[in-house]
Protein backbone atom coordinates (compact mmCIF):
# COMPACT_ATOMS: atom_id res chain seq x y z
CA UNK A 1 11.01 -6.88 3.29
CA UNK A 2 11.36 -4.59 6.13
CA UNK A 3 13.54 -7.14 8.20
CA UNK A 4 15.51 -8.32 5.28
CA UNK A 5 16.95 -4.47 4.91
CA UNK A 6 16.97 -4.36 8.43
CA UNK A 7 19.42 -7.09 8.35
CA UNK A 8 21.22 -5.87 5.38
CA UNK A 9 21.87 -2.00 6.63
CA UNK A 10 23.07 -4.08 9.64
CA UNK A 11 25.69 -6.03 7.94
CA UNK A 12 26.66 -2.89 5.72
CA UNK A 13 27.46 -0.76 8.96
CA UNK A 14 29.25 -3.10 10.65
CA UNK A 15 30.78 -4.97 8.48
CA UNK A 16 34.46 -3.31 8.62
CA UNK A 17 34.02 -3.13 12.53
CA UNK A 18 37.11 -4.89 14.50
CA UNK A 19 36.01 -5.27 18.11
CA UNK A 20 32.68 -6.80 18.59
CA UNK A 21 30.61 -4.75 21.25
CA UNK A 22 28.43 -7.17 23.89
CA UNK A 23 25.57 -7.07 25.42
CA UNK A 24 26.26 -5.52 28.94
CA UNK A 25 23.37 -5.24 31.88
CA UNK A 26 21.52 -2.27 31.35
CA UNK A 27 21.90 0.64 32.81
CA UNK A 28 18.85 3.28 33.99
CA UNK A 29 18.85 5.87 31.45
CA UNK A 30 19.70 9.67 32.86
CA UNK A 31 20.18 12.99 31.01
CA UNK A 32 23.93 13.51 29.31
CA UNK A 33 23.57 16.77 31.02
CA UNK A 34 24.02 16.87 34.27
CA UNK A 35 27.05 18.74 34.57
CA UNK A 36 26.20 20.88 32.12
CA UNK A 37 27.45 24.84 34.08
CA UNK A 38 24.90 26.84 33.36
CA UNK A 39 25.88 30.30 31.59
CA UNK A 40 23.80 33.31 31.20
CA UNK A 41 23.10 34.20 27.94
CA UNK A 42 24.05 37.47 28.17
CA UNK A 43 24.74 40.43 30.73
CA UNK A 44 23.67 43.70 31.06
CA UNK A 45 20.72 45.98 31.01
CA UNK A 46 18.51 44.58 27.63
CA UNK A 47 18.96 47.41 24.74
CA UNK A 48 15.57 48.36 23.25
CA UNK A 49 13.82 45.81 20.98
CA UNK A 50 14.64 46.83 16.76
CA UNK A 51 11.82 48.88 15.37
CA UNK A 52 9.39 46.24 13.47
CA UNK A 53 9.57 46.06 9.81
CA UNK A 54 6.72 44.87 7.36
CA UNK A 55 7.44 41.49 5.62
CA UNK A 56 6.23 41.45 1.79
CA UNK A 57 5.21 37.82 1.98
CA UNK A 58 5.26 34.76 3.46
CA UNK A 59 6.50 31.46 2.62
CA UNK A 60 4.31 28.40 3.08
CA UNK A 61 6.33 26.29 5.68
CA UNK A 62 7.07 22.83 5.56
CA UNK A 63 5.23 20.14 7.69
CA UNK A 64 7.27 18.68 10.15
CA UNK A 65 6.73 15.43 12.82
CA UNK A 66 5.54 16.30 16.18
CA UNK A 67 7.92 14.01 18.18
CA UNK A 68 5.16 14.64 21.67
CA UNK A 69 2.96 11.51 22.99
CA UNK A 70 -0.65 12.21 22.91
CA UNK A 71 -1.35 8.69 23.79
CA UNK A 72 -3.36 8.84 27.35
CA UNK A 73 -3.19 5.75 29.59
CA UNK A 74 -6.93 6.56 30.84
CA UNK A 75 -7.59 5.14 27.39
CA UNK A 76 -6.33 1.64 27.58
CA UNK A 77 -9.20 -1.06 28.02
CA UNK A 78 -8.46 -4.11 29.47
CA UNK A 79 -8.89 -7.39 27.72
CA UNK A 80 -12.27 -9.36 29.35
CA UNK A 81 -10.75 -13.39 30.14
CA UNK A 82 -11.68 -15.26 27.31
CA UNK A 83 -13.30 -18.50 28.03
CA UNK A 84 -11.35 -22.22 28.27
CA UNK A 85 -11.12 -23.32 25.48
CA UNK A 86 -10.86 -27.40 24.25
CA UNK A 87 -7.67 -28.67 23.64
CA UNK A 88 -7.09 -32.19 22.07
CA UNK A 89 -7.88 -35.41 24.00
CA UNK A 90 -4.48 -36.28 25.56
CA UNK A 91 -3.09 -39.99 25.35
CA UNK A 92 0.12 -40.58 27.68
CA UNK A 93 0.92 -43.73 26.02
CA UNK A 94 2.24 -41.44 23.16
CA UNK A 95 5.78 -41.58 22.71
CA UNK A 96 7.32 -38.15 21.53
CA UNK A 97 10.08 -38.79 18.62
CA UNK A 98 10.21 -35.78 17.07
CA UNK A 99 13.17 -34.83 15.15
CA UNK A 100 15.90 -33.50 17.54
CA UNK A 101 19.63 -32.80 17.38
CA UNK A 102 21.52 -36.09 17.65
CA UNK A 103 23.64 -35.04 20.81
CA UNK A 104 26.20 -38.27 20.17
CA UNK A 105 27.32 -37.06 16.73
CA UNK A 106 27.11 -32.99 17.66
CA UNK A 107 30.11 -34.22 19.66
CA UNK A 108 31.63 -35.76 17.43
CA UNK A 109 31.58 -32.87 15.51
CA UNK A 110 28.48 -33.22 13.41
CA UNK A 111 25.62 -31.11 13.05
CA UNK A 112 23.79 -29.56 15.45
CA UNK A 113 20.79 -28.70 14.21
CA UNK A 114 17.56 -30.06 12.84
CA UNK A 115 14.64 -28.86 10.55
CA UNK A 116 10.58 -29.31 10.76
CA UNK A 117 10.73 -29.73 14.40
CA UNK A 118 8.34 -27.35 15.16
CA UNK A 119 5.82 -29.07 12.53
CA UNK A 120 6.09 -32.64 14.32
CA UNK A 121 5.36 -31.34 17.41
CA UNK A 122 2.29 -29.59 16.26
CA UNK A 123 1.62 -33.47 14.93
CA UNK A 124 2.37 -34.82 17.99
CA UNK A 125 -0.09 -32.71 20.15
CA UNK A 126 -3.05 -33.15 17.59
CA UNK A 127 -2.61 -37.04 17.69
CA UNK A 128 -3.01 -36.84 21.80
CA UNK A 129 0.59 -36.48 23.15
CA UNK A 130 0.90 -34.04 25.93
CA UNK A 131 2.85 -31.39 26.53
CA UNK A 132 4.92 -33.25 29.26
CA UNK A 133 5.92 -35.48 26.99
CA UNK A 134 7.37 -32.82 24.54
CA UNK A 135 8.75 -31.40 27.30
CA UNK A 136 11.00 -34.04 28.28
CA UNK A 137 12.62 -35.30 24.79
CA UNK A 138 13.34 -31.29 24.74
CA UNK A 139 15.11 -31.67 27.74
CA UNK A 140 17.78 -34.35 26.43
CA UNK A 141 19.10 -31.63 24.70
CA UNK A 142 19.24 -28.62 26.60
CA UNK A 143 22.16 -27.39 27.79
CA UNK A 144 24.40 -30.13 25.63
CA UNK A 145 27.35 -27.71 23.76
CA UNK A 146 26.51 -26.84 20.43
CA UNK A 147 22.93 -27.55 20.10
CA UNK A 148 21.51 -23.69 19.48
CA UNK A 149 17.75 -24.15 20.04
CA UNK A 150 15.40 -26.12 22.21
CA UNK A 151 14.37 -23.57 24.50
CA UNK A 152 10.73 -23.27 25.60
CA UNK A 153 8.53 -22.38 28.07
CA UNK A 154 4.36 -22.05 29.05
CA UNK A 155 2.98 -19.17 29.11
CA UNK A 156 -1.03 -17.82 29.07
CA UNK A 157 -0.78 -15.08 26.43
CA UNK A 158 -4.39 -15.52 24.97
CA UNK A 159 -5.63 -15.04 28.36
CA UNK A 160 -7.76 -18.08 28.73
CA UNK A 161 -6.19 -20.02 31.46
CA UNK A 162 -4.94 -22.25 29.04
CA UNK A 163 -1.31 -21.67 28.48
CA UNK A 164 0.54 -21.41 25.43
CA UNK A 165 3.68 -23.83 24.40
CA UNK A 166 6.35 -21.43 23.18
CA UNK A 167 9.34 -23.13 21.78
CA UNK A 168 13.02 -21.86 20.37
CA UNK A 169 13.95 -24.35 17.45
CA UNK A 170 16.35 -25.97 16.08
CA UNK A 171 17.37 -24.67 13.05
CA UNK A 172 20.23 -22.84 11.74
CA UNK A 173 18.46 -19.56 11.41
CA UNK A 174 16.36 -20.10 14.67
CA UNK A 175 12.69 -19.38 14.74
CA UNK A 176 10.11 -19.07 17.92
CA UNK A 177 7.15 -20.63 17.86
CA UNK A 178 3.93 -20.42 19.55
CA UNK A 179 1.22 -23.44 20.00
CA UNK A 180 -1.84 -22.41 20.65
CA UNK A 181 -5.12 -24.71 21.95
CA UNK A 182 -8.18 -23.47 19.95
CA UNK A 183 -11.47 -25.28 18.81
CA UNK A 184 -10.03 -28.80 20.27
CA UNK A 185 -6.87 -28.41 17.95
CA UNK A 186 -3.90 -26.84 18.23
CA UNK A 187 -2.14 -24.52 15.69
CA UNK A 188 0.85 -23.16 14.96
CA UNK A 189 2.21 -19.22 14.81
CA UNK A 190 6.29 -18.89 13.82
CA UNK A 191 6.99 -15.56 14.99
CA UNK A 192 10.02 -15.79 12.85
CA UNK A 193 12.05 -12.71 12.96
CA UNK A 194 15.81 -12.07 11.85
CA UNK A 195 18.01 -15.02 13.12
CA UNK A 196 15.51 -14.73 16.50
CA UNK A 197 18.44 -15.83 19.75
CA UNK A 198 16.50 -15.92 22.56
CA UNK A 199 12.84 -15.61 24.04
CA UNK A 200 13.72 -12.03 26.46
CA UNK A 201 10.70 -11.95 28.70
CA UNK A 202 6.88 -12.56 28.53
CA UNK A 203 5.26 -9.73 30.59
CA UNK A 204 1.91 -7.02 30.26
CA UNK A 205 4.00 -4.15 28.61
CA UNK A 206 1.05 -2.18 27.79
CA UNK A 207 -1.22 -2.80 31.06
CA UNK A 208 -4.00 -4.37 28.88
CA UNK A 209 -4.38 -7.42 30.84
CA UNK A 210 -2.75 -9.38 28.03
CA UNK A 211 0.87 -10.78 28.03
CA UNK A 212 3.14 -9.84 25.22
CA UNK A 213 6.17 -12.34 24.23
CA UNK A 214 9.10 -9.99 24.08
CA UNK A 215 12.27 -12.10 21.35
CA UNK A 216 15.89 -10.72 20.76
CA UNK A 217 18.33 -11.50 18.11
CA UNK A 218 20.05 -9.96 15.22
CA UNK A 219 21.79 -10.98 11.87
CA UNK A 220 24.88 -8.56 11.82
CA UNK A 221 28.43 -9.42 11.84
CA UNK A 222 31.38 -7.37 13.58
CA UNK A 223 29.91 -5.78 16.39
CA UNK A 224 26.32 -6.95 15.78
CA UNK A 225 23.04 -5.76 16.04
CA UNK A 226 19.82 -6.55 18.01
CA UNK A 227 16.16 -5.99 16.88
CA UNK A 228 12.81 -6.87 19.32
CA UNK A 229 9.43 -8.72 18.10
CA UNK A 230 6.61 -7.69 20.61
CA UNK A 231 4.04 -10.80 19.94
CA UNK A 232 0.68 -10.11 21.48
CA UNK A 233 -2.90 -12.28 20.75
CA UNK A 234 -5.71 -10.24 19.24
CA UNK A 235 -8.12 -12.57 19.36
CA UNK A 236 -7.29 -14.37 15.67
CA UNK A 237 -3.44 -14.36 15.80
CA UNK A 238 -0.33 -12.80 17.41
CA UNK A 239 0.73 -9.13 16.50
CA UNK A 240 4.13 -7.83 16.26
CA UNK A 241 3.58 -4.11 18.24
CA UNK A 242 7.40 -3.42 17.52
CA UNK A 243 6.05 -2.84 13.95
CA UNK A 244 9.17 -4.65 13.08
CA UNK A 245 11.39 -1.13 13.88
CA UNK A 246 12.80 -1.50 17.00
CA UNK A 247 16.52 -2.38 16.19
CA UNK A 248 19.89 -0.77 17.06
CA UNK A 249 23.57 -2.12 15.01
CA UNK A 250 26.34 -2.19 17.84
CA UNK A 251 23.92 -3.02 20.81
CA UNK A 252 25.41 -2.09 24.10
CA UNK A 253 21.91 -2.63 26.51
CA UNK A 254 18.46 -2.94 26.31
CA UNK A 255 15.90 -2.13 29.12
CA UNK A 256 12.29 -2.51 29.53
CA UNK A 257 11.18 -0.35 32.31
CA UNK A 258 8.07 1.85 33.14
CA UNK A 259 10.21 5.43 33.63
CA UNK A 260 7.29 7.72 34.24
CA UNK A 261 5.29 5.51 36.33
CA UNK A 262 2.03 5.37 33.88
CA UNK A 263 1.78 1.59 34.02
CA UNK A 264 2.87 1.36 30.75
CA UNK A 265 6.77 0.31 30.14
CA UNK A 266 8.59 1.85 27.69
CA UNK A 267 11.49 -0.24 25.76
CA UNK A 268 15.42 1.62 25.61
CA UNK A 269 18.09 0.21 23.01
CA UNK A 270 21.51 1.96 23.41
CA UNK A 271 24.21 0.84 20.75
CA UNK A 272 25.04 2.22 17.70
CA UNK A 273 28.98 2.67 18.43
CA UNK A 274 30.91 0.66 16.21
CA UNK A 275 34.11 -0.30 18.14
CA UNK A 276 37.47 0.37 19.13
CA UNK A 277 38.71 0.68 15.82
CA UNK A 278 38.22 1.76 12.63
CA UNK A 279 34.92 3.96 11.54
CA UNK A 280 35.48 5.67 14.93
CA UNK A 281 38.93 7.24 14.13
CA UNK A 282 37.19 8.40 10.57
CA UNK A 283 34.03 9.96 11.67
CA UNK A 284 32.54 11.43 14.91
CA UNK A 285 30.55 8.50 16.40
CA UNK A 286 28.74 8.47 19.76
CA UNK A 287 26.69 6.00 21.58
CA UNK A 288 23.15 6.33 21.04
CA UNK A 289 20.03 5.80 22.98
CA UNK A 290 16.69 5.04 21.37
CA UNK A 291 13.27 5.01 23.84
CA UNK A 292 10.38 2.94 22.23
CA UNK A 293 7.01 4.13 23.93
CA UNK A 294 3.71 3.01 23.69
CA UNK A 295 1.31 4.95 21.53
CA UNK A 296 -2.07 2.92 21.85
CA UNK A 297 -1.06 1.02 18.67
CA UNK A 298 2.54 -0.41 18.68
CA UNK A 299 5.88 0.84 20.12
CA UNK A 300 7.54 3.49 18.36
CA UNK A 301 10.80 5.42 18.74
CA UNK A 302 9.66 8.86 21.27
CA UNK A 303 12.79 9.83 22.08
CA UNK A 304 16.56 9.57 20.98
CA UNK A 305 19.85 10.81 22.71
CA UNK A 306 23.30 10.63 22.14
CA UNK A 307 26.90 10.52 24.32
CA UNK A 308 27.98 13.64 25.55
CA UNK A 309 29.09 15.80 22.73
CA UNK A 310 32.72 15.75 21.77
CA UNK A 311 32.70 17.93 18.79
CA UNK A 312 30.90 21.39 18.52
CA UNK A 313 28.34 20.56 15.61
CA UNK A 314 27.43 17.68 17.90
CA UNK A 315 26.54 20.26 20.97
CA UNK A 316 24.18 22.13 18.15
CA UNK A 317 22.42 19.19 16.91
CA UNK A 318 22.03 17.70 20.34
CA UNK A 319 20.12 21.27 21.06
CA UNK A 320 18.31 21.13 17.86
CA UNK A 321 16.70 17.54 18.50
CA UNK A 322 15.81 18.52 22.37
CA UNK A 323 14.07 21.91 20.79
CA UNK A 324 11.94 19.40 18.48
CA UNK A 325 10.80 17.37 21.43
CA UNK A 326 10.02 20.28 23.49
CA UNK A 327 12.46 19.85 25.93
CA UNK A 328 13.35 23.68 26.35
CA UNK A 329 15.70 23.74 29.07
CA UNK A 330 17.60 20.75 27.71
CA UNK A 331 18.20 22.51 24.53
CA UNK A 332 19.48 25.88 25.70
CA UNK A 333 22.49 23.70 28.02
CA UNK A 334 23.00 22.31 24.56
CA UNK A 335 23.08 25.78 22.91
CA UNK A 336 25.53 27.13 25.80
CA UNK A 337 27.81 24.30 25.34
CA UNK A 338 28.30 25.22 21.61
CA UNK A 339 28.76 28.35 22.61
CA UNK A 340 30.66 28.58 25.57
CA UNK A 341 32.57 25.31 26.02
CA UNK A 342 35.99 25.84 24.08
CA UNK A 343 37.09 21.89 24.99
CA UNK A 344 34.98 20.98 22.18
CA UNK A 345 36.23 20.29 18.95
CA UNK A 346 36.14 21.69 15.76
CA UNK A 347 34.97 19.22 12.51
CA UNK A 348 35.19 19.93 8.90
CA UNK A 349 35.29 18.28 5.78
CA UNK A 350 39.32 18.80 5.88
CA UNK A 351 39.45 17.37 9.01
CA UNK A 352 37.52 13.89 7.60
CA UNK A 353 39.55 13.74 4.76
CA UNK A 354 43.04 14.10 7.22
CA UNK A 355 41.54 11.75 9.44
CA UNK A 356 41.07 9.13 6.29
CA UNK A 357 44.36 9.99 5.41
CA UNK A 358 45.75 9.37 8.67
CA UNK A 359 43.79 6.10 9.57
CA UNK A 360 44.41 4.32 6.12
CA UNK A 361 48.00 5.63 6.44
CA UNK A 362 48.54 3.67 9.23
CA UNK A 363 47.90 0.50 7.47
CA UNK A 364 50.66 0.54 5.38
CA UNK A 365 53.27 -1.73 5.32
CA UNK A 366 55.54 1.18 3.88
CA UNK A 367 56.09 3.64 5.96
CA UNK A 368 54.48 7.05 4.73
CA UNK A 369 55.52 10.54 4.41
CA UNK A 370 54.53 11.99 7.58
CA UNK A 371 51.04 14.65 7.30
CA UNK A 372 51.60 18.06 8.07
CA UNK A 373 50.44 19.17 11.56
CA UNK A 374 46.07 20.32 10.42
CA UNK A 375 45.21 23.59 11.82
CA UNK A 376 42.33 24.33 13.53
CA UNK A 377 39.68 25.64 11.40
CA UNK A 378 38.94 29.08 13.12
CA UNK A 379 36.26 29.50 11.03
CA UNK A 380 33.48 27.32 12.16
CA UNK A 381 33.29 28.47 15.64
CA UNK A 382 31.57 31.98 14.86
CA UNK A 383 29.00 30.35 12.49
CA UNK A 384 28.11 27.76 15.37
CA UNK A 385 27.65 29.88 17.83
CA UNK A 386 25.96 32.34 16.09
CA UNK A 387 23.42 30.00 14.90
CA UNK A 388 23.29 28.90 18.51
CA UNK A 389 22.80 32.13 19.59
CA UNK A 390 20.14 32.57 16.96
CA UNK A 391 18.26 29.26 18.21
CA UNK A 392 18.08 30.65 21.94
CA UNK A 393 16.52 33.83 20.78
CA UNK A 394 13.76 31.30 19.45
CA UNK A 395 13.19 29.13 22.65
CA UNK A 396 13.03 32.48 24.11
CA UNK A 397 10.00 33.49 22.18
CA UNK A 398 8.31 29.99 21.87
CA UNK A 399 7.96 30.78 25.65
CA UNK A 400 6.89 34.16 25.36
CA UNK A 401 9.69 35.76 27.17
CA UNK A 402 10.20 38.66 24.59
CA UNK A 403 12.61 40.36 26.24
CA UNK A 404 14.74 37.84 27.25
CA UNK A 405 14.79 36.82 22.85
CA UNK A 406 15.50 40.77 22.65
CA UNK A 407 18.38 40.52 24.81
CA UNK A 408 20.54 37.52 23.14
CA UNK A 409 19.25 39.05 19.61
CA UNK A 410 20.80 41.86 20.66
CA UNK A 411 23.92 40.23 21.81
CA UNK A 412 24.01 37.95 18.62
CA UNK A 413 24.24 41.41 16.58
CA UNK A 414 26.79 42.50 18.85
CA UNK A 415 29.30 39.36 18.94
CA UNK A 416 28.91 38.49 15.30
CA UNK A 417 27.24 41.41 13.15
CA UNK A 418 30.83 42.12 11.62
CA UNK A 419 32.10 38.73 11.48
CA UNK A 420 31.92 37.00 8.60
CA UNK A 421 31.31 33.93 9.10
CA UNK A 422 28.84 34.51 11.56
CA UNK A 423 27.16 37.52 9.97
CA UNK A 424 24.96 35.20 7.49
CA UNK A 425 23.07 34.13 10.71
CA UNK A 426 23.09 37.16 11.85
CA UNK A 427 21.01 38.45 8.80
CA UNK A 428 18.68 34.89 9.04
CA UNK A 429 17.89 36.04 12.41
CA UNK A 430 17.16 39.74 11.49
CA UNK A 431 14.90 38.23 9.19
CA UNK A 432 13.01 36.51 11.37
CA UNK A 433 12.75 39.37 13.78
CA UNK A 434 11.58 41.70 11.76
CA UNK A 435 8.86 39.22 10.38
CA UNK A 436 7.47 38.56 14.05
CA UNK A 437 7.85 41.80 14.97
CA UNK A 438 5.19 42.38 12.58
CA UNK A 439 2.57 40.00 13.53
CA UNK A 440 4.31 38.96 16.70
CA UNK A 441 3.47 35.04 15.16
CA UNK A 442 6.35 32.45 15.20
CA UNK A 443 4.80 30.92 12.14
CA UNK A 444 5.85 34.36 10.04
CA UNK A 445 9.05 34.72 11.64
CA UNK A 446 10.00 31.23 10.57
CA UNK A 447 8.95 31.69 7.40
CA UNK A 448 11.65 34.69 6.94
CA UNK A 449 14.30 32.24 8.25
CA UNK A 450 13.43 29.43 5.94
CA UNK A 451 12.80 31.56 3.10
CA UNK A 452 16.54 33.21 3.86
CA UNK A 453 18.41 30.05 4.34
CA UNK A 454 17.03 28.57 1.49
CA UNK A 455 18.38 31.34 -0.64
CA UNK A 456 21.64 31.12 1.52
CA UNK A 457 22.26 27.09 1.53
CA UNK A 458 25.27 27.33 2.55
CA UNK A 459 24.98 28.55 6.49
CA UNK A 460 23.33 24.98 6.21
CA UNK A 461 26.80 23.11 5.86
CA UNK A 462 28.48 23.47 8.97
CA UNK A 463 25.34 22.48 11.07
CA UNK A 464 24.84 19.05 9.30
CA UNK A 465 26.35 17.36 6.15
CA UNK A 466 27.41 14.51 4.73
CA UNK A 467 31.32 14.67 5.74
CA UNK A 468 29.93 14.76 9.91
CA UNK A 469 29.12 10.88 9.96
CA UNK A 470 26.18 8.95 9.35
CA UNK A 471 24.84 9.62 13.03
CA UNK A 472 24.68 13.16 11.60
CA UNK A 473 21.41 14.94 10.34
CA UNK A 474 21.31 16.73 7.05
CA UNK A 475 20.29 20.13 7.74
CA UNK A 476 17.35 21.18 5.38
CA UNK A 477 16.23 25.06 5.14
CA UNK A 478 13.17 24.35 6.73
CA UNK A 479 15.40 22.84 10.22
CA UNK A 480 16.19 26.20 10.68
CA UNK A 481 13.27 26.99 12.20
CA UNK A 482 10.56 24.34 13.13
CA UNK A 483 8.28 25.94 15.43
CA UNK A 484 4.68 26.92 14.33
């Protein structure tokens, strides 16, 4: 079920996409911030820290996902060589005839594909045919145009010297298979995933001593997609450690590489960008990059980054996501930009629907009555960058520099106490200060700020909504603050 809606979000998403996006070689992954100028906060001499002020109660706070590893390589065990096993007696005087494209009327224009070929071999090596054999009617047929399939190769992933026949079919939606020698017999494991392309590598991800079989493909249209199957043997059968979730729509690279130097590779997919025309002159859209590490079970998403921002909400969520993975210094660039850069751009829900307008304007055979020039919206800068200033006063205290927090609370009152459409942050952040100046405990403090911003829902709208693109989040109260 889970790779049927993969395949169907897929073809949803991209399905209005006009220029298809290809694989390209990947590239090493470094941070989008590297030119980031680094602004202080504030200036000055600090002004004293507001006297604290009891909080009547606290709100319960919301659970939220720890996004750090607590996987430890020191805990990997390597898999013992299993013994040789017994394979079936071989007879060379057996003629392979399995069922294989028939390359004379491909050209002609026929079909190019066969069914059940996968089966017959699995026949064909339990009668006594050999490997060699099956080996060489495959190779009538590789490389002729058209044929999509026959693909194999040998490969010891059980780790018992005996190595495994792993074979790309024939049929329309392709399928990889894996023939394994057990018990005198072989049998048969279709590691059948969503319109599988291509066998990617075979290597130890995981430093366990045991190969995994690493397949691409996708079933998207327009720009495409990719998802992975990770196939490693446990001893009874092969088990997908992707989980089947590792997947990206408008694939631009993938990369299997071992960045920290633990031994253990980690997997990056960067994609999700949907073209050079259409949903991108609608909604903000950015290329995004999705690391798949190894937590002692399967692969799992760890870490995901986006494009340098272009619009200001961008900057803010960009800050908020490094915050969650406790990436400090990351986050407060990302807080500065929002605050300080003034080349990025403003987004509101007027400015979606007059990009609509504008985009399905331009479609139309008549030509339309010209829009009327859309005005910046002054008003979403102050509540930005108060919130942003708000968010630094908190990576402040999560690292116990109390004075520093004092400071840029100090300088959030002063920038944006009499704004008003910064001033509602302003009063979620006196809210929280006077709750932690109380018990000095970030767990009280956000409660306040919850507790306020879920009576105040709307200082949630310009941070995340549903008119800033599906690559947007969906701000919550609890988002406001997530540190406990």
């Amino acid at each position: 079920m889970k790779k049927f809606l993969f395949g169907l979000i897929c073809f949803s998403w991209l399905i209005g996409s006009c220029a298809p996006v290809t694989l390209s070689t990947p590239a090493t992954v470094t941070s989008t911030l590297q030119n980031v100028p680094v602004i202080d906060t504030a200036t000055g001499t600090p002004s004293p820290l507001p006297s604290a002020t009891p909080t009547a109660s606290i709100t319960s706070l919301p659970t939220i996902p720890t996004f750090t590893l607590t996987f430890d390589v020191r805990t990997i065990v390597t898999v013992t060589p299993a013994s040789p096993v017994e394979c079936p007696k071989e007879n060379p005087e057996l003629i392979a005839d399995f069922s294989i494209p028939d390359v004379d009327f491909c050209r002609a224009g026929g079909s190019c594909y066969t069914n059940n070929t996968a089966e017959e071999i699995l026949n064909f090596l339990n009668q006594g045919g050999t490997l060699s054999a099956v080996t060489i009617r495959l190779e009538k047929v590789n490389g002729i145009s058209g044929v999509m399939g026959g693909n194999f190769i040998l490969a010891d992933l059980t780790n018992d010297s005996v190595p495994e026949f792993i074979f790309r079919d024939f049929s329309v939606i392709t399928g990889i298979h894996i023939f394994t020698c057990e018990l005198g017999k072989y049998y048969l494991f279709d590691a059948l995933r969503i319109d599988p392309m291509d066998i990617r590598s075979i290597e130890d991800l995981n430093n366990n001593g045991l190969l995994e079989l690493i397949i691409s493909g996708g079933f998207c249209s327009g720009s495409g997609c990719i998802s992975l199957g990770i196939y490693e043997w446990n001893g009874d059968t092969y088990r997908d450690l992707s989980d089947n979730n590792i997947g990206i729509v408008g694939p631009k690279s993938v990369e299997i590489k071992d960045y920290d130097s633990d031994g253990i590779k980690e997997i990056t997919l960067t994609g999700e960008h949907p073209g050079s025309c259409c949903m991108d002159l609608m909604t903000p859209w950015r290329y995004k990059t999705v690391v798949y590490s190894w937590n002692g079970n399967t692969y799992s998403a760890s870490y995901v980054s986006f494009d340098a921002p272009q619009k200001r909400f961008q900057a803010v969520q960009d800050a908020d996501r490094e915050a969650l993975y406790d990436k400090y210094d990351f986050a407060l660039a990302y807080y500065r930009e929002a605050i300080f850069n003034l080349d990025l751009e403003w987004w509101t829900r007027e400015r979606r629907d007059y990009e609509v307008k504008l985009f399905y304007d331009s479609y139309k055979t008549i030509t339309p009555t010209p829009l009327p020039i859309l005005l910046e919206d002054t008003t979403e800068y102050p509540k930005l960058a108060a919130y942003s200033y708000y968010r630094i006063m908190l990576l402040h205290l999560a690292q116990s520099r109390e004075s520093d927090a004092g400071t840029v609370y100090n300088t959030l009152q002063q920038k944006f106490g009499n704004d008003p459409n910064g001033r509602p942050y302003v009063e979620m952040a006196t809210a929280f200060w006077d709750a932690y100046q109380s018990t000095h405990k970030m767990y009280d403090g956000c409660a306040a700020a919850i507790q306020y911003a879920a009576e105040h829902p709307e200082i949630l709208i310009p941070l995340g909504s549903d008119y800033h693109g599906s690559q947007s989040k969906i701000y919550k109260p609890e988002d406001v603050c997530p540190f406990r």
